[in-house]
N, C-alpha and C. Protein backbone atom coordinates (compact mmCIF):
# COMPACT_ATOMS: atom_id res chain seq x y z
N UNK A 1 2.38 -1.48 -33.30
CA UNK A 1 1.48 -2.58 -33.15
C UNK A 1 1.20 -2.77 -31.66
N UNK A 2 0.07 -2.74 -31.01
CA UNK A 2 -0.42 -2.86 -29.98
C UNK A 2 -0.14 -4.52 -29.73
N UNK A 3 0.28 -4.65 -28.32
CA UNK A 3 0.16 -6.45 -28.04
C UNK A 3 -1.14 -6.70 -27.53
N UNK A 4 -1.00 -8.16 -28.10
CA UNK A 4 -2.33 -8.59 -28.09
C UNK A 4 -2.49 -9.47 -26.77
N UNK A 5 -3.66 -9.10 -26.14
CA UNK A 5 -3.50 -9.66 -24.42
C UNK A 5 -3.95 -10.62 -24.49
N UNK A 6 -4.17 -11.84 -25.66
CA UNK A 6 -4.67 -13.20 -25.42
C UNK A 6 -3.97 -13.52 -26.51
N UNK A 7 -2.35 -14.00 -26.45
CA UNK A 7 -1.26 -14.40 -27.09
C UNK A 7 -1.97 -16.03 -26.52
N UNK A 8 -1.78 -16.75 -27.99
CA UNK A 8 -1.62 -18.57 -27.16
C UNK A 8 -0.20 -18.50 -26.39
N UNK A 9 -0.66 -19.82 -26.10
CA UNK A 9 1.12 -20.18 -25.38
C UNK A 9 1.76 -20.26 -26.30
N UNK A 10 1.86 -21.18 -27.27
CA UNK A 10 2.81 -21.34 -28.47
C UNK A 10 3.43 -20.13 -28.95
N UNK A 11 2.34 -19.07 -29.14
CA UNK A 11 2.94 -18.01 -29.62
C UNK A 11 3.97 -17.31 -28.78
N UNK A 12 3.69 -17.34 -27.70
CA UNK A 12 4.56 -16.39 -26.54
C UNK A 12 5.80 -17.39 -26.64
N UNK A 13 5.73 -18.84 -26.70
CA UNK A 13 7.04 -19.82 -26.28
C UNK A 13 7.95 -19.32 -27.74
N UNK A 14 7.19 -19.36 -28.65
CA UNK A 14 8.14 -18.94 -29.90
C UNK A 14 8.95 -17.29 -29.76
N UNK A 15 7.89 -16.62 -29.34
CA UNK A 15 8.83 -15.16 -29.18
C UNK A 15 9.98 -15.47 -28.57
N UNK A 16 9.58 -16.39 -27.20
CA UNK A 16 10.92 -16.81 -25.90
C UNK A 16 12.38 -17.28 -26.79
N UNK A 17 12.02 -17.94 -27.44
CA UNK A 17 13.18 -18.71 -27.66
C UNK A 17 13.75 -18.29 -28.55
N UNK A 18 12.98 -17.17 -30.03
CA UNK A 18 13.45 -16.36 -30.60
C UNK A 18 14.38 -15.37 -30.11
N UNK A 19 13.54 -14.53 -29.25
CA UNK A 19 14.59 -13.54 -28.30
C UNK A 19 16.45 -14.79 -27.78
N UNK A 20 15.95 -15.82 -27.68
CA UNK A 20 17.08 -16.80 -26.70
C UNK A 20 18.12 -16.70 -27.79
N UNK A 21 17.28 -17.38 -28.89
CA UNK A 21 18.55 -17.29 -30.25
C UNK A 21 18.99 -16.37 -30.86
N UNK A 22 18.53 -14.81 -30.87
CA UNK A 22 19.01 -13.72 -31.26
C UNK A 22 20.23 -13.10 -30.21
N UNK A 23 19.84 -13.28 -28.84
CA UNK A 23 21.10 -13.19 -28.32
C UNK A 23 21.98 -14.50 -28.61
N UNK A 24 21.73 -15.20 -28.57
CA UNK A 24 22.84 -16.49 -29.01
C UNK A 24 23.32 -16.26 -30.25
N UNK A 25 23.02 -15.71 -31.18
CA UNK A 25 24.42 -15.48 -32.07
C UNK A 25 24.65 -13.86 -32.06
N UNK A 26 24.34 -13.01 -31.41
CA UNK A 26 24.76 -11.87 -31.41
C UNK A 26 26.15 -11.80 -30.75
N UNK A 27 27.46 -11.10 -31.62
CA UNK A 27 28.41 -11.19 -30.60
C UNK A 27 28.74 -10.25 -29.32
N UNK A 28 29.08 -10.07 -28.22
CA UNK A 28 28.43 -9.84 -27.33
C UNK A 28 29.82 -8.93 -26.66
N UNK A 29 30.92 -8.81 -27.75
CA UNK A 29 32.25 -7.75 -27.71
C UNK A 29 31.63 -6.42 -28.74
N UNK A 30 30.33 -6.34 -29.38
CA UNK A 30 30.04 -5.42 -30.74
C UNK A 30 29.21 -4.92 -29.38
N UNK A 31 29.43 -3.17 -29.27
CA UNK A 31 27.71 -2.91 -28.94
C UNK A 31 27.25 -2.22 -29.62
N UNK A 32 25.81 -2.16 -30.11
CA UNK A 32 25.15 -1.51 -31.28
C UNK A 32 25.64 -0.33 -31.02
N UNK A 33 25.59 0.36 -32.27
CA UNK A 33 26.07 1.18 -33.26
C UNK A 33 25.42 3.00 -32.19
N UNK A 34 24.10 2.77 -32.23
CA UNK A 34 23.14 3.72 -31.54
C UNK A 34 22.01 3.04 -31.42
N UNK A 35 21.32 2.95 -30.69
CA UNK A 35 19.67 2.75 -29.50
C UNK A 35 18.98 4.06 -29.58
N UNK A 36 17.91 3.64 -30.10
CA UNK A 36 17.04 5.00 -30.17
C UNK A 36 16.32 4.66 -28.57
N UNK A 37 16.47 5.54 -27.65
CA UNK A 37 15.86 5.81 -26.52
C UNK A 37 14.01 6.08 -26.56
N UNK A 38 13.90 7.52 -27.50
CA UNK A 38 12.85 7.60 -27.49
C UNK A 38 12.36 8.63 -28.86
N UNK A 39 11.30 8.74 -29.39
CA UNK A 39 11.25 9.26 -30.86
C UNK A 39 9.84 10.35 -30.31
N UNK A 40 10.05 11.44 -30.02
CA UNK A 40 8.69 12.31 -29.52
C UNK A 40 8.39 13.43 -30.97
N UNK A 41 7.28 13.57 -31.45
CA UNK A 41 6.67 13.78 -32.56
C UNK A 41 5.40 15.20 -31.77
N UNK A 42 5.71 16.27 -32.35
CA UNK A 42 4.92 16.99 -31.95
C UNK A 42 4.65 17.37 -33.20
N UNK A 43 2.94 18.20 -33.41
CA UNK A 43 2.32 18.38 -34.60
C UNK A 43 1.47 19.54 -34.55
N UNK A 44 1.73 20.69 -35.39
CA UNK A 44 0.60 21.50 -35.22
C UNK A 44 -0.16 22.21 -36.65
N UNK A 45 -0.94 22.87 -36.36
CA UNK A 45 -1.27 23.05 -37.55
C UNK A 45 -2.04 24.36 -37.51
N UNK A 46 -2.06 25.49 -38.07
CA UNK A 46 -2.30 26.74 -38.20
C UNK A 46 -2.66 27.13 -39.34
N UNK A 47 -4.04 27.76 -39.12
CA UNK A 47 -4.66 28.74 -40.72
C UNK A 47 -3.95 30.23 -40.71
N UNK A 48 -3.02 30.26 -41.90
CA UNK A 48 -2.48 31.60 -42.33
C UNK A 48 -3.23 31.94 -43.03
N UNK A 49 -2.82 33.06 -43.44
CA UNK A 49 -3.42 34.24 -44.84
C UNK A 49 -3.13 33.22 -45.90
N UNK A 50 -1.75 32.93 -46.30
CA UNK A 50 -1.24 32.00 -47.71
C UNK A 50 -2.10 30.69 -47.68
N UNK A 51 -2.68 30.39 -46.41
CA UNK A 51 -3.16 29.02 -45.97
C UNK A 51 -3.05 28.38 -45.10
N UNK A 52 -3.53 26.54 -45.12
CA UNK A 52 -2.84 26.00 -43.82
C UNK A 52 -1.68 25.53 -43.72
N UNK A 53 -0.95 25.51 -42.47
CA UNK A 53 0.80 25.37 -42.28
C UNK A 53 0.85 24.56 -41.15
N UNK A 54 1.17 23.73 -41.51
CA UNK A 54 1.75 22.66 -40.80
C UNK A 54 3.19 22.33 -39.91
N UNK A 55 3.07 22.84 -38.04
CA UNK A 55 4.59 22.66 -37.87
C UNK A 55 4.58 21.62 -37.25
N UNK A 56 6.02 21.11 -37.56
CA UNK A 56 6.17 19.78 -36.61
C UNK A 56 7.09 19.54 -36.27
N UNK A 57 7.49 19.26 -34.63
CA UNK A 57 8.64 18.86 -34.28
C UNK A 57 9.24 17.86 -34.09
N UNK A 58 10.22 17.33 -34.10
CA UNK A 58 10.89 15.80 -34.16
C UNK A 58 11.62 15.58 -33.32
N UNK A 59 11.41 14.93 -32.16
CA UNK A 59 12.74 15.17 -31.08
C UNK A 59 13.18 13.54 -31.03
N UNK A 60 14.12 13.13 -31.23
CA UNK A 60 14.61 11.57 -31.56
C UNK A 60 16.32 11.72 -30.05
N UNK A 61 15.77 11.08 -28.89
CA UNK A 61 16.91 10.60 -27.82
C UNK A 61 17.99 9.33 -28.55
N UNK A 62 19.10 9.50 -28.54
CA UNK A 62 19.48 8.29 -29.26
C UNK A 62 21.15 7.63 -27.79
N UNK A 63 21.30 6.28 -27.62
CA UNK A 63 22.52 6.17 -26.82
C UNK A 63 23.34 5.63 -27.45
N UNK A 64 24.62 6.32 -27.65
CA UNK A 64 25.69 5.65 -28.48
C UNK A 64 26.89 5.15 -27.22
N UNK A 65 27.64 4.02 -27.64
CA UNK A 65 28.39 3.47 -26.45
C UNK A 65 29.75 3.36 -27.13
N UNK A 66 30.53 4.35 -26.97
CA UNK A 66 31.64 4.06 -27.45
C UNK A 66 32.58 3.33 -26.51
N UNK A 67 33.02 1.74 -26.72
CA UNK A 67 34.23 1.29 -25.98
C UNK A 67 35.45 1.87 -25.84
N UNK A 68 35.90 2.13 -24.41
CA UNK A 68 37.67 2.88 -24.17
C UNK A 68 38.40 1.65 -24.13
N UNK A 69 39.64 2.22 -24.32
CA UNK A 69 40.71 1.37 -22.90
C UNK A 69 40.88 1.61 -21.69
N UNK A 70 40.94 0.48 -20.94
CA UNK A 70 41.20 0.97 -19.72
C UNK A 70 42.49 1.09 -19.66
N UNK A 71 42.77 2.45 -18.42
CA UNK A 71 44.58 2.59 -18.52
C UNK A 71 44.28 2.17 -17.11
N UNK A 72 45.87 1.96 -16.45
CA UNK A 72 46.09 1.97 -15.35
C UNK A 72 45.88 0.10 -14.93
N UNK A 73 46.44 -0.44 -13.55
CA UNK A 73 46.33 -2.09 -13.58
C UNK A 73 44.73 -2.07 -13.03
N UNK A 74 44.24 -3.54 -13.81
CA UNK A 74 43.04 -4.01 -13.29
C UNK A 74 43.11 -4.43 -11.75
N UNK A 75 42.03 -4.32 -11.11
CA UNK A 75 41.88 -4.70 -9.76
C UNK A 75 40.76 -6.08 -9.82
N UNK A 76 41.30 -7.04 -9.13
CA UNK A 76 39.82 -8.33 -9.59
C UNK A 76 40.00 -8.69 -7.95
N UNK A 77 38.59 -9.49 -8.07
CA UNK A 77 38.44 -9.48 -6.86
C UNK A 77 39.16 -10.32 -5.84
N UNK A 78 39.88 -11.03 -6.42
CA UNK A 78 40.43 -12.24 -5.91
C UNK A 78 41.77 -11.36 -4.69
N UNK A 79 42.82 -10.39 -5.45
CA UNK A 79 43.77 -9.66 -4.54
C UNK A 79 43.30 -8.69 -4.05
N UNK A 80 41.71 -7.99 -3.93
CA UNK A 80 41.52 -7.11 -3.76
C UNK A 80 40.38 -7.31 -2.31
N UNK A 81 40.71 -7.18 -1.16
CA UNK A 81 39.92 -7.79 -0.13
C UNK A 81 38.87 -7.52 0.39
């Protein structure tokens, strides 16, 4: 869906505060699962002898975040000068 460049205000204040409350109950120790980065779609299409053939490629970037432990002592900034 293309955005539309003459949003009312109302409409834009409702997205705002939507976005405000979706992070407000998201818990914020979970990080999603995988983030699709980017979804690139290539398409071609070729007359054979049997007919036409259709190739297409699918290239899908995805970021997965797996949480570690940290080993070793934390450093904070307070003893650390």
């Amino acid at each position: 869906m293309a955005p539309d460049p003459r949003k009312s205000l109302m409409r834009s204040l409702g997205e705002f505060f939507g976005h405000i409350l979706h992070a407000a109950r998201t818990d914020p120790g979970l990080p999603p699962a995988k983030q699709t980065v980017r979804h690139d779609v290539q398409e071609e299409t070729r007359d054979t002898p049997q007919g036409k053939v259709t190739l297409r490629r699918t290239t899908i970037d995805e970021v997965e975040v797996h949480p570690h432990e940290r080993k070793g002592p934390r450093i904070d900034a307070d003893t650390h000068g």
